[in-house]
C-alpha atoms as a PDB file:
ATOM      1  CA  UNK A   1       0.000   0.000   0.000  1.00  0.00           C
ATOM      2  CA  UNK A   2       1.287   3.594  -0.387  1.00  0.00           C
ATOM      3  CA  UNK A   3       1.844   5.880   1.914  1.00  0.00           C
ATOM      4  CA  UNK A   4      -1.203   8.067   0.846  1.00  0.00           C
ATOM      5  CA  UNK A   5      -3.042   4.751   1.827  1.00  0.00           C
ATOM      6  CA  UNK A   6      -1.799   4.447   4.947  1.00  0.00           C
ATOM      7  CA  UNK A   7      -2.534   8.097   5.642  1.00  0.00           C
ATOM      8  CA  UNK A   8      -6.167   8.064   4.484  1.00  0.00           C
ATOM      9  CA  UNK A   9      -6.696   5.111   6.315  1.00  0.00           C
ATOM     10  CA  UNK A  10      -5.328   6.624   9.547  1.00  0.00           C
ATOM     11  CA  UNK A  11      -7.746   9.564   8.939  1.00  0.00           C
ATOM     12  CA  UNK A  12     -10.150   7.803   7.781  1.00  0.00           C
ATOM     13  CA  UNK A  13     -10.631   5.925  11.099  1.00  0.00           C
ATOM     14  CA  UNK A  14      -9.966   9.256  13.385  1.00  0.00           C
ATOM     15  CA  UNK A  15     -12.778  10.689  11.572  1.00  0.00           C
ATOM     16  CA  UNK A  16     -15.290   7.778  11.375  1.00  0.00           C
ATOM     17  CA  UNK A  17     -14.251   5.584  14.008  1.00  0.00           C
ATOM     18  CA  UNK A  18     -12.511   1.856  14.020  1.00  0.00           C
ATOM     19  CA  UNK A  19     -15.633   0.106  14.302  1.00  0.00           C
ATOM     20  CA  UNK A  20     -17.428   1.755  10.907  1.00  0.00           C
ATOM     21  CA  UNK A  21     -13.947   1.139   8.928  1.00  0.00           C
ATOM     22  CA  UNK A  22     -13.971  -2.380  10.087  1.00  0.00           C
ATOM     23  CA  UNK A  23     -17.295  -3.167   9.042  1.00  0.00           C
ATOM     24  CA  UNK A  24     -16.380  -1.833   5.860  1.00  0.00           C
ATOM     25  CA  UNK A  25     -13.185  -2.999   5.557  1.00  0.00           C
ATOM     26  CA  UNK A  26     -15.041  -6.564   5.980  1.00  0.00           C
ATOM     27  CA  UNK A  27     -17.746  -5.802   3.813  1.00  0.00           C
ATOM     28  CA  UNK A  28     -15.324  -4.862   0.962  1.00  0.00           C
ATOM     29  CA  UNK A  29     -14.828  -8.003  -2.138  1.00  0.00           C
ATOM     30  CA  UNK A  30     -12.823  -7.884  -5.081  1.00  0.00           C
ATOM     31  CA  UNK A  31     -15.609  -5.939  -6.899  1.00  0.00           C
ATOM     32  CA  UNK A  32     -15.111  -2.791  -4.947  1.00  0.00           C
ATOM     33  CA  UNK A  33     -11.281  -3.397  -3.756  1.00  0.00           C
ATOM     34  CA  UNK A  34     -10.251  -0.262  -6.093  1.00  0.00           C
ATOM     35  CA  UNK A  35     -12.734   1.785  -5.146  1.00  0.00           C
ATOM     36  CA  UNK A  36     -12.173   1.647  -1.491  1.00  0.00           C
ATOM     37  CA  UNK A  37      -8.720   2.051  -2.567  1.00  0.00           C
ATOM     38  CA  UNK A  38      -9.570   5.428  -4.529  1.00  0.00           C
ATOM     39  CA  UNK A  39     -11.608   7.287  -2.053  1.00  0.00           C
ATOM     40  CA  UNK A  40      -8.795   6.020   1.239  1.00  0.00           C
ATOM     41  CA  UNK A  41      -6.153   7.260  -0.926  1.00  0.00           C
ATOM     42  CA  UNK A  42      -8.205  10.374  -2.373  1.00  0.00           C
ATOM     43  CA  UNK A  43     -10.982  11.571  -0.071  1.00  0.00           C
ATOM     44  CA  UNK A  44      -9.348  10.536   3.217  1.00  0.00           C
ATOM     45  CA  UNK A  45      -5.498  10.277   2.220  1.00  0.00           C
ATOM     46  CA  UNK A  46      -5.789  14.145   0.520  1.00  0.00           C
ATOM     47  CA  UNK A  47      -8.366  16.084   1.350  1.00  0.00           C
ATOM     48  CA  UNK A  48      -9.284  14.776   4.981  1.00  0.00           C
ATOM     49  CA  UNK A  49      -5.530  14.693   5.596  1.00  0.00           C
ATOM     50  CA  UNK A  50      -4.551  18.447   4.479  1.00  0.00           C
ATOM     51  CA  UNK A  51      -4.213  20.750   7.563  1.00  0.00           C
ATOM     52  CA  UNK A  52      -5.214  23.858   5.388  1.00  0.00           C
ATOM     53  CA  UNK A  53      -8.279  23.779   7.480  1.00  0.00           C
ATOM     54  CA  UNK A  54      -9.843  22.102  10.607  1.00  0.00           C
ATOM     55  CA  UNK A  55     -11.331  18.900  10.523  1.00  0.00           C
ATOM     56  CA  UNK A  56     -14.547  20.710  12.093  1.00  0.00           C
ATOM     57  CA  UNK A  57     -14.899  23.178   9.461  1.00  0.00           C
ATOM     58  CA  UNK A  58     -14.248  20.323   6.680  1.00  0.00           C
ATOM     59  CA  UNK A  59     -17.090  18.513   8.510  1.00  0.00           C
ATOM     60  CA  UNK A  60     -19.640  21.082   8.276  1.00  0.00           C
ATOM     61  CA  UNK A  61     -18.563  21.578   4.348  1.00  0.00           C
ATOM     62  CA  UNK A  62     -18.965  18.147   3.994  1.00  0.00           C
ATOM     63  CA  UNK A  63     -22.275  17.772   5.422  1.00  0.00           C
ATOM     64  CA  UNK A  64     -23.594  20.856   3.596  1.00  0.00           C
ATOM     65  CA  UNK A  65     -22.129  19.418   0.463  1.00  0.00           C
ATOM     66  CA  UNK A  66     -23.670  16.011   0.678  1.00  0.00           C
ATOM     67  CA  UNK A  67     -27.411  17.737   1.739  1.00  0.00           C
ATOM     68  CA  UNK A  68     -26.782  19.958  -1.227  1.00  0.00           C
ATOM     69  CA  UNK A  69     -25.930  17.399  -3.416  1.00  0.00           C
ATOM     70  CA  UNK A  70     -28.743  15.441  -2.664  1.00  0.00           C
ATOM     71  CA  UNK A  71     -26.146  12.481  -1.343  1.00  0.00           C
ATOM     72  CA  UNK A  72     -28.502  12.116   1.831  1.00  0.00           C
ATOM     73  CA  UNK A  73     -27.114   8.011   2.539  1.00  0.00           C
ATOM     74  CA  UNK A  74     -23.681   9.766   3.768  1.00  0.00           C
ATOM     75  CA  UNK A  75     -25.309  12.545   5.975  1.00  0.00           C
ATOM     76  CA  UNK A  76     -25.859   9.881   8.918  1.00  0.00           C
ATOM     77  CA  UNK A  77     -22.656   8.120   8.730  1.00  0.00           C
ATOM     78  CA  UNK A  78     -20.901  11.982   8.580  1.00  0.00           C
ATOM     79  CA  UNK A  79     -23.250  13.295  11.637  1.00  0.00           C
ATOM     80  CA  UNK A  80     -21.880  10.364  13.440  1.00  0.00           C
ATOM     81  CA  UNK A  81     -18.033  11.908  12.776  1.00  0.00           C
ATOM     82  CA  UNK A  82     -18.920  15.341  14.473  1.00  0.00           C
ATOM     83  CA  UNK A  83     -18.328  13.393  17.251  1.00  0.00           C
ATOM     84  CA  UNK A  84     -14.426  12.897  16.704  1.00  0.00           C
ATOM     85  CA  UNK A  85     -14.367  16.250  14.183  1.00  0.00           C
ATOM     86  CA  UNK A  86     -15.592  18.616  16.830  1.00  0.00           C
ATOM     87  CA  UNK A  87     -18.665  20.443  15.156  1.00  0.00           C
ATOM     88  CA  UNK A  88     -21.479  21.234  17.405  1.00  0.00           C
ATOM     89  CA  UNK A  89     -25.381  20.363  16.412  1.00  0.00           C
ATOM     90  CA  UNK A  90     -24.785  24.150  16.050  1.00  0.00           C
ATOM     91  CA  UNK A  91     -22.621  24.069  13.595  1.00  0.00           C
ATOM     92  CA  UNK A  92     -24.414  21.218  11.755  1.00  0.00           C
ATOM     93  CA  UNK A  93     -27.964  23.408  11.738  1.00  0.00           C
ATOM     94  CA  UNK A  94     -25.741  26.534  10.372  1.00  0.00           C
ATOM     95  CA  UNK A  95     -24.279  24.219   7.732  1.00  0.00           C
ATOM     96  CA  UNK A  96     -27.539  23.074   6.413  1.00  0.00           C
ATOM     97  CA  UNK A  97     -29.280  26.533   6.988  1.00  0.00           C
ATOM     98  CA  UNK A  98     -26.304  27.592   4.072  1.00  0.00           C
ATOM     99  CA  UNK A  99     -28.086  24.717   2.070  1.00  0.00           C
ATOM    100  CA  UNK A 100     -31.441  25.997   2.701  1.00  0.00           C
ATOM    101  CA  UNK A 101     -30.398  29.324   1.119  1.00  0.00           C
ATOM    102  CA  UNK A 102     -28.278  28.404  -1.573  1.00  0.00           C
ATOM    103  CA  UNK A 103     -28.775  24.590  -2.372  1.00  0.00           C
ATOM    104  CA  UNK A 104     -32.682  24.717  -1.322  1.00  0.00           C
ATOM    105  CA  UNK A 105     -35.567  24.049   1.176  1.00  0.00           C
ATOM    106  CA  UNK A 106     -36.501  20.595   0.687  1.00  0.00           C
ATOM    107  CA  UNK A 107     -32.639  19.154   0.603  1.00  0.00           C
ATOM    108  CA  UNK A 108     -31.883  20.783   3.825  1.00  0.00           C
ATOM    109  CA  UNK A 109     -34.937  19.840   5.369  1.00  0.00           C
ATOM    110  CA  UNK A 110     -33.938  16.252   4.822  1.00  0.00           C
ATOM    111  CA  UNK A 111     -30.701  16.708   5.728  1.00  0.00           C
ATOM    112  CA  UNK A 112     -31.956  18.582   9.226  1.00  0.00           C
ATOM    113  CA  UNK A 113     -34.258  15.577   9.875  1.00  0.00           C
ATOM    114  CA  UNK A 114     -31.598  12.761   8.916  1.00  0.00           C
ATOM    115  CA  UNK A 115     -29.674  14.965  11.474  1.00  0.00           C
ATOM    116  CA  UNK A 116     -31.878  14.159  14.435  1.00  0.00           C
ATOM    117  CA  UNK A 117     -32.825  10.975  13.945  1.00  0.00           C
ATOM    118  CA  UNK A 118     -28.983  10.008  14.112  1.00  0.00           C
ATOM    119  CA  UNK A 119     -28.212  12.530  16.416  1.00  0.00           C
ATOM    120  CA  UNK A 120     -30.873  10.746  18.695  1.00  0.00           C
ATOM    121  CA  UNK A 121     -29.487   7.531  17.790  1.00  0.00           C
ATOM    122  CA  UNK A 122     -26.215   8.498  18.658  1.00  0.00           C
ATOM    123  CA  UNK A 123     -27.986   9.919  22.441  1.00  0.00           C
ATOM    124  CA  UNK A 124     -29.445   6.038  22.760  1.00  0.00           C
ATOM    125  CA  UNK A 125     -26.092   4.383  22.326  1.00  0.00           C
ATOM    126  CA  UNK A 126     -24.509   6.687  24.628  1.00  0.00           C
ATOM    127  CA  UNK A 127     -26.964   5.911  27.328  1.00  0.00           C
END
């Protein structure tokens, strides 16, 4: 593996936690081998690994980007990083209040209520 690998993968589990990259570590077969390889090496071994800004502020980019996008399966999975990334329900709401503005109404609105449902989930498992 290279050494971006190795990188993303560190990141990669600081932001989402070991258990969520071992399931999907296990989950991955020969079909998808290269494209887990391309988004460790990419999307965690670049971008998530640059220090240009914090991993807080990438969060809330990231979540706006994905509600804006209409990529809602991710928003859970990310919500559940703002644990380890440091952004704040706050920030999450101003994130996707951005979205409601610029990206529109009804993606942010999903977003906000994918938001609580895993930000209750997340109160459950704590408990």
């Amino acid at each position: 593996m290279t050494d971006r690998y190795e990188t993303g993968m560190s990141v990669r589990r600081a932001v989402l936690g070991d258990a969520h990259v071992d399931r999907a570590e296990a989950a991955k077969t020969g079909f998808d081998t290269a494209f887990q390889t391309l988004i460790t090496e990419s999307a965690w071994g670049t971008v998530w690994a640059s220090d240009a800004i914090t991993r807080r502020e990438r969060s809330m980019l990231t979540l706006a980007l994905l509600a804006a996008t209409g990529n809602f399966d991710e928003i859970p999975m990310h919500i559940r990083a703002t644990a380890r990334t440091g952004a704040t329900p706050q920030d999450v709401i101003e994130a996707f209040q951005h979205v409601a503005i610029y990206a529109g109404v009804p993606a942010a609105n999903h977003a906000i209520k994918l938001a609580k449902q895993t930000y209750a989930e997340m109160e459950r498992d704590a408990t």
